[in-house]
C-alpha atoms as a PDB file:
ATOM      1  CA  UNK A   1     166.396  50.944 132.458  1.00  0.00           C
ATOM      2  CA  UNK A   2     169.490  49.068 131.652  1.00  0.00           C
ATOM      3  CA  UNK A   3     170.567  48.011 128.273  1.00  0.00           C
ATOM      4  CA  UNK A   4     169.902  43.850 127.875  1.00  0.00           C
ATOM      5  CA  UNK A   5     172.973  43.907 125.242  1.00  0.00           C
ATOM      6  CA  UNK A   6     175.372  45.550 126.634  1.00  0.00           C
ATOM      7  CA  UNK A   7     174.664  47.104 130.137  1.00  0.00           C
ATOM      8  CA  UNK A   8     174.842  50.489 129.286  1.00  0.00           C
ATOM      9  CA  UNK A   9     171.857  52.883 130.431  1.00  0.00           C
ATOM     10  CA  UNK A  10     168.647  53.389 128.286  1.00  0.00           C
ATOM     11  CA  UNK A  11     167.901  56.842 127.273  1.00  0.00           C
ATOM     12  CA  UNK A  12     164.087  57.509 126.705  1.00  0.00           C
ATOM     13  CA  UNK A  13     162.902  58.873 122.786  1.00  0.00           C
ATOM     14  CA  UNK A  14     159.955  60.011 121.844  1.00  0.00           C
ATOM     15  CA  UNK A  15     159.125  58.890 118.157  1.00  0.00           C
ATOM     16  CA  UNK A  16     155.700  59.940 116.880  1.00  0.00           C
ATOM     17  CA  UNK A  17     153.301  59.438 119.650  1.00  0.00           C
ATOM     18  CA  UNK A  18     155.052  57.014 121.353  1.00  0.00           C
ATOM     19  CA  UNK A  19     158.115  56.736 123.732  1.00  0.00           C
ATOM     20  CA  UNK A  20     160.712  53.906 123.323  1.00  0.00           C
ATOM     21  CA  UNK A  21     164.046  53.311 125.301  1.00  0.00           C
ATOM     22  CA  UNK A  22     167.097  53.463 122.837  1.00  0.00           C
ATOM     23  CA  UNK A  23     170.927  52.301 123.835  1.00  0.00           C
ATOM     24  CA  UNK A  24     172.347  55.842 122.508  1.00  0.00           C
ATOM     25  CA  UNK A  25     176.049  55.898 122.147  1.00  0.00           C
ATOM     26  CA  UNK A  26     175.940  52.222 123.440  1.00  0.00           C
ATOM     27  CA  UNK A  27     175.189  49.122 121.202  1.00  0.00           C
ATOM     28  CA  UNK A  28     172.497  50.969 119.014  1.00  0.00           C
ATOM     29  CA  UNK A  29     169.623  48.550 120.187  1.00  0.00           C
ATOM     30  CA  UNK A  30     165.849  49.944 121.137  1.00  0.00           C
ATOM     31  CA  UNK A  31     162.965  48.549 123.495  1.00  0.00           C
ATOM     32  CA  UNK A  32     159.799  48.584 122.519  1.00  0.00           C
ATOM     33  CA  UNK A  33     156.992  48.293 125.249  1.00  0.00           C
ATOM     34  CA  UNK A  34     153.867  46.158 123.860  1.00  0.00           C
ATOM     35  CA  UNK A  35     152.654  47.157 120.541  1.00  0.00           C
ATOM     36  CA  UNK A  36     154.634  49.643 119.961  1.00  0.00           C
ATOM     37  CA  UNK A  37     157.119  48.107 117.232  1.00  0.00           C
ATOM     38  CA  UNK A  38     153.924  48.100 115.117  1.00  0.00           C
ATOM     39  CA  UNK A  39     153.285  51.913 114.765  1.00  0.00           C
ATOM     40  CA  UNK A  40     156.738  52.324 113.208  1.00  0.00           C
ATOM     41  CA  UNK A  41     157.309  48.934 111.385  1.00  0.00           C
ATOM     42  CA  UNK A  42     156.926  50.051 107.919  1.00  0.00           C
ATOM     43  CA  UNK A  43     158.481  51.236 105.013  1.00  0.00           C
ATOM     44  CA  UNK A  44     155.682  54.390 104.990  1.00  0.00           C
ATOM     45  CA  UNK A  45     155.745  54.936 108.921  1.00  0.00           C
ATOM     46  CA  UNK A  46     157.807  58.171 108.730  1.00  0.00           C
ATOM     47  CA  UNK A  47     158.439  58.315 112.727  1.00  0.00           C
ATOM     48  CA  UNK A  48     160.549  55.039 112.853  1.00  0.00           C
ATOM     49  CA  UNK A  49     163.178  56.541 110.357  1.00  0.00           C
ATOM     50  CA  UNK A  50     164.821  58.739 113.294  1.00  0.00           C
ATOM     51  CA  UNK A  51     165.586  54.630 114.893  1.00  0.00           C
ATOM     52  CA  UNK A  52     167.446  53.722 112.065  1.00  0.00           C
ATOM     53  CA  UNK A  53     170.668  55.540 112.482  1.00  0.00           C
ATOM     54  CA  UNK A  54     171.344  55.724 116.301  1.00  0.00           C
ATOM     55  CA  UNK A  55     174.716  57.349 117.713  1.00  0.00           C
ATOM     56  CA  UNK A  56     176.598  53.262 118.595  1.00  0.00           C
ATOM     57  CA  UNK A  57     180.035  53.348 120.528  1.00  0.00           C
ATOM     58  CA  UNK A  58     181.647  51.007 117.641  1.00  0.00           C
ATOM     59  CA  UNK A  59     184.035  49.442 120.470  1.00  0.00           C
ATOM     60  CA  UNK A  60     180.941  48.179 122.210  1.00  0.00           C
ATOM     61  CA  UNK A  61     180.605  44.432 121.091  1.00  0.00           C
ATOM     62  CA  UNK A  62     177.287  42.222 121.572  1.00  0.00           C
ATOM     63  CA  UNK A  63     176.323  38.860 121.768  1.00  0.00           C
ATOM     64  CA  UNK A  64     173.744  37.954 119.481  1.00  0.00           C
ATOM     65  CA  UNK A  65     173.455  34.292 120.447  1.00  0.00           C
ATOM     66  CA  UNK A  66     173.665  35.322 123.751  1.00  0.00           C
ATOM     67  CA  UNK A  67     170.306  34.955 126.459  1.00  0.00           C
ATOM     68  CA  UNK A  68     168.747  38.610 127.292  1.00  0.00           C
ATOM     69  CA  UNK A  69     166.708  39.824 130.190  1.00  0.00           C
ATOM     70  CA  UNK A  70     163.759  41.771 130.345  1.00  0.00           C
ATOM     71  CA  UNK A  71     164.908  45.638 130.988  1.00  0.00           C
ATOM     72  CA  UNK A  72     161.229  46.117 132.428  1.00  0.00           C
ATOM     73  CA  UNK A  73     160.589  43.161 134.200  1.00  0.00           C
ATOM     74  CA  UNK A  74     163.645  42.423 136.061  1.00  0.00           C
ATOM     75  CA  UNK A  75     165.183  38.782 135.940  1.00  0.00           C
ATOM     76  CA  UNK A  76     162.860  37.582 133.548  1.00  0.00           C
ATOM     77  CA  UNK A  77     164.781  35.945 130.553  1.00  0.00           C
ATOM     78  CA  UNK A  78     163.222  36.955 126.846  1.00  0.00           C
ATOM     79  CA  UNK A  79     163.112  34.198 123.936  1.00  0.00           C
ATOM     80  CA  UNK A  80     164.242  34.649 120.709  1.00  0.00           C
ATOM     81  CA  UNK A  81     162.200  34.244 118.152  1.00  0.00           C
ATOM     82  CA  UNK A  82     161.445  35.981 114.355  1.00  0.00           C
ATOM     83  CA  UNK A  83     159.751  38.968 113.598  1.00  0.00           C
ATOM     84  CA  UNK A  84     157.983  37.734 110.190  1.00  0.00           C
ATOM     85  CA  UNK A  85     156.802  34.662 108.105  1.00  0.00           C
ATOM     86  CA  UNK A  86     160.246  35.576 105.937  1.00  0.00           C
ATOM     87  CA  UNK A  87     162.355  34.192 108.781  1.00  0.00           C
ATOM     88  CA  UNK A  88     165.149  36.247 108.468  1.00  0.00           C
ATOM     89  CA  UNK A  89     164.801  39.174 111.203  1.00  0.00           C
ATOM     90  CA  UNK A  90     165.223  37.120 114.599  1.00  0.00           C
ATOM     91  CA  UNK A  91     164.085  39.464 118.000  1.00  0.00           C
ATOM     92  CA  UNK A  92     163.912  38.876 121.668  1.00  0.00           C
ATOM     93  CA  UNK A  93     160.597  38.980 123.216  1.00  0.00           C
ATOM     94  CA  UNK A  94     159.868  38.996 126.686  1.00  0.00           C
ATOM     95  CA  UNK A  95     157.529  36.573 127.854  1.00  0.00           C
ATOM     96  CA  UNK A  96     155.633  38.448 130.706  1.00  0.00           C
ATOM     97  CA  UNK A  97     154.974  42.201 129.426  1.00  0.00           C
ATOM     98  CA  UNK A  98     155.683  41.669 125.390  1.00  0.00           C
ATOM     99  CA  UNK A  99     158.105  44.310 125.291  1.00  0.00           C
ATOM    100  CA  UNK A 100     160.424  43.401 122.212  1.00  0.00           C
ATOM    101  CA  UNK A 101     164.737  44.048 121.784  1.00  0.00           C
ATOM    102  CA  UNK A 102     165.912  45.065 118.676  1.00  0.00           C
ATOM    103  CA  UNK A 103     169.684  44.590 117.960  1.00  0.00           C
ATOM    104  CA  UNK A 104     170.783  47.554 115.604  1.00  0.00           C
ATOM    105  CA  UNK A 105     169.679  47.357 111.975  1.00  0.00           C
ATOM    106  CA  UNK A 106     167.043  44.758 112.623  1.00  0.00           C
ATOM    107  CA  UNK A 107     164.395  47.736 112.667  1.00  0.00           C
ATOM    108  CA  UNK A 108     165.563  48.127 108.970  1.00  0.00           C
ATOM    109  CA  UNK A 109     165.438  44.700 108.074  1.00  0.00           C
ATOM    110  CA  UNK A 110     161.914  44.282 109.410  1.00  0.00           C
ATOM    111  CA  UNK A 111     160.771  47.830 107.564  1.00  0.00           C
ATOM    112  CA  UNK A 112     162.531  46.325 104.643  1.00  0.00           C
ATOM    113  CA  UNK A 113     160.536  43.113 104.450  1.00  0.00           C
ATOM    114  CA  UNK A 114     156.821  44.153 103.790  1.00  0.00           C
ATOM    115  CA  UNK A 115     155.324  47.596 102.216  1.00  0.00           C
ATOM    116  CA  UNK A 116     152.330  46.871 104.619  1.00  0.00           C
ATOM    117  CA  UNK A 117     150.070  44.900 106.815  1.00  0.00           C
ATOM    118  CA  UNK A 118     148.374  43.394 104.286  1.00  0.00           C
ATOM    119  CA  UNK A 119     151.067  42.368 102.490  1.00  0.00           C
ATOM    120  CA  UNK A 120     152.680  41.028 105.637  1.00  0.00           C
ATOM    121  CA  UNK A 121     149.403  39.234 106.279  1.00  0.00           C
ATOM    122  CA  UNK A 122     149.404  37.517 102.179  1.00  0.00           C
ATOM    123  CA  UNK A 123     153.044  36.264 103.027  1.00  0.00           C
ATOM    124  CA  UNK A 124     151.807  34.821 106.538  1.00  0.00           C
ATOM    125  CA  UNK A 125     148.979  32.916 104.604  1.00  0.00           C
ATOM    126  CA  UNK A 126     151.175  32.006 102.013  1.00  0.00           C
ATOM    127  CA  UNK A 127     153.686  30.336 104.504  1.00  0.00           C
ATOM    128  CA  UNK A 128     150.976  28.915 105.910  1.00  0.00           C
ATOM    129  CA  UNK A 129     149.627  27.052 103.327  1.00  0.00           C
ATOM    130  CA  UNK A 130     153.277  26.014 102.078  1.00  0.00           C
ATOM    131  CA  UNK A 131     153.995  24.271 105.408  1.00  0.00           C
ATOM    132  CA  UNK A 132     150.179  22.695 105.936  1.00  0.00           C
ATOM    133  CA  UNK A 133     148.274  23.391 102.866  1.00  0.00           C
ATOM    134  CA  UNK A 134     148.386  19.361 102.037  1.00  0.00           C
ATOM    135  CA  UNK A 135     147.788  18.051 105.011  1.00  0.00           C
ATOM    136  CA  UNK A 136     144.742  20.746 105.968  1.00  0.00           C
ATOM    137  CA  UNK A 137     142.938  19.489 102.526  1.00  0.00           C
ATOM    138  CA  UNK A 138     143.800  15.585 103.420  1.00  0.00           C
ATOM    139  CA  UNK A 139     142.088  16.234 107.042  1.00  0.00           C
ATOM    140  CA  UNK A 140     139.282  18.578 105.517  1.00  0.00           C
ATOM    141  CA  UNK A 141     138.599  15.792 102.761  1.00  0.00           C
ATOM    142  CA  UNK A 142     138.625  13.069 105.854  1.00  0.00           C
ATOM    143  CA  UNK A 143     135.907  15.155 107.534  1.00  0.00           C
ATOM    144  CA  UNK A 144     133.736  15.519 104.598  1.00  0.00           C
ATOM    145  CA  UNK A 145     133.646  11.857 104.178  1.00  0.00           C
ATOM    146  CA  UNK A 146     133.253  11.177 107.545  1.00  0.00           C
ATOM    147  CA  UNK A 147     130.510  13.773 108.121  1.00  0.00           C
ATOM    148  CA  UNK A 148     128.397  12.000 104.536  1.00  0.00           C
ATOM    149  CA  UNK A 149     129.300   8.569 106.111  1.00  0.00           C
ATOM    150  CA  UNK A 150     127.660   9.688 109.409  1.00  0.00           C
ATOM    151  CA  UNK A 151     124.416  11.297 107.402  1.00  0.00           C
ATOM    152  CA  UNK A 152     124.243   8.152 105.738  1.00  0.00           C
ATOM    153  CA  UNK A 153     124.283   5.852 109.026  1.00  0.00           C
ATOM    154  CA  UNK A 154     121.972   8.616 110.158  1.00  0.00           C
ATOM    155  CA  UNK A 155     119.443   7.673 107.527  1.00  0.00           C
ATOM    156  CA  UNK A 156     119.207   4.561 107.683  1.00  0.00           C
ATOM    157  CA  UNK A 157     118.627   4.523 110.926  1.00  0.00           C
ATOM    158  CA  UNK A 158     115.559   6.899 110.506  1.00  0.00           C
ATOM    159  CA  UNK A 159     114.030   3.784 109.034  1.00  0.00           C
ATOM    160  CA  UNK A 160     115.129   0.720 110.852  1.00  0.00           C
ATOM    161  CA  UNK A 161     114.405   2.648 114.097  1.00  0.00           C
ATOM    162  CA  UNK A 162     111.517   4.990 114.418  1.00  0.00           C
ATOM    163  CA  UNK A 163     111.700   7.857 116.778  1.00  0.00           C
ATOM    164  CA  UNK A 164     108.391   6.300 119.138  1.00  0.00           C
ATOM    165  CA  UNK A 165     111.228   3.133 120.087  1.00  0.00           C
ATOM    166  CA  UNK A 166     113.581   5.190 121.209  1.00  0.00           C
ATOM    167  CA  UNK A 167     113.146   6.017 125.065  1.00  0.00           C
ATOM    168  CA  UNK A 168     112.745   9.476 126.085  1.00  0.00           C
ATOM    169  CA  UNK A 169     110.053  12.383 124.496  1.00  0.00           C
ATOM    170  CA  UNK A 170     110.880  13.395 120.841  1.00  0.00           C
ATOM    171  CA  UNK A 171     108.077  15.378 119.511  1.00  0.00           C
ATOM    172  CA  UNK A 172     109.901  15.849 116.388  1.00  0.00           C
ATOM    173  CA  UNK A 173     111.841  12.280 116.028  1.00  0.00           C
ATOM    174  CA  UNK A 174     115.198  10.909 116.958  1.00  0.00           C
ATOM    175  CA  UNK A 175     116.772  11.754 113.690  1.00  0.00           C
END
């Protein structure tokens, strides 16, 4: 496979029990196939440590900003976006197989961010509820009173209507 940074070829690595494509002595970057970023990820994930300090030609330069194709899939373009609720570790992602492109050090930065998985999940929640905590209690107290206004309506009509007026067999009443 051929580097999406910098063109160079990828050289296969096996790291614990699974095999990603690195950009040795080339721009430093690694391909991940599906799933696999999450098996070395964290802080405690000994395999992912031999990722961290890749042979890089320094004279190779990248563009960041700059749109990446799949190494996998061919022609197909990846989109950026980031690897965590922090918002600071931004990957490429590839659409059609969910292979992921790290630049070099963003491995660390990721590993860096969260101890573990449930600590990653707390800060996911967290970010959550900063962004729609309000509104998701103004729409769940809108419900509520819309569901009691409903029981009431319900009620009443329990009385004004009986269930024997309303066409159609209810052995147990309308309401």
């Amino acid at each position: 496979m051929e580097c999406p940074a910098c063109g160079r070829q990828l050289q296969q690595m096996n790291v614990g029990d699974i095999v990603v494509d690195a950009c040795k002595n080339g721009c430093g970057g690694v391909w991940f196939d599906n799933f696999e970023l999450d098996k070395v990820d964290e802080q405690h994930e000994a395999a992912g440590e031999s990722l961290l300090e890749l042979e890089r030609d320094t004279n190779v330069k990248v563009d960041r900003s700059a749109t990446r194709t799949c190494p996998k899939c061919g022609g197909q373009k990846m989109v950026k976006h980031f690897a965590s609720s922090k918002m600071q570790v931004e990957v490429d992602e590839c659409p059609a197989c969910g292979g992921l492109w790290l630049d070099p050090e963003e491995l660390r930065h990721i590993r860096d961010q969260f101890a573990d998985e449930e600590e990653r999940r707390k800060a996911a929640l967290a970010l959550f509820d900063e962004e729609f905590g309000g509104d998701m209690a103004k729409m769940r107290a809108e419900s509520e009173e819309k569901s009691e206004r409903s029981r009431r309506i319900a009620r009443m009509f329990r009385f004004v209507c009986p269930s024997y007026w309303i066409p159609g067999k209810q052995e147990w009443g309308a309401f």
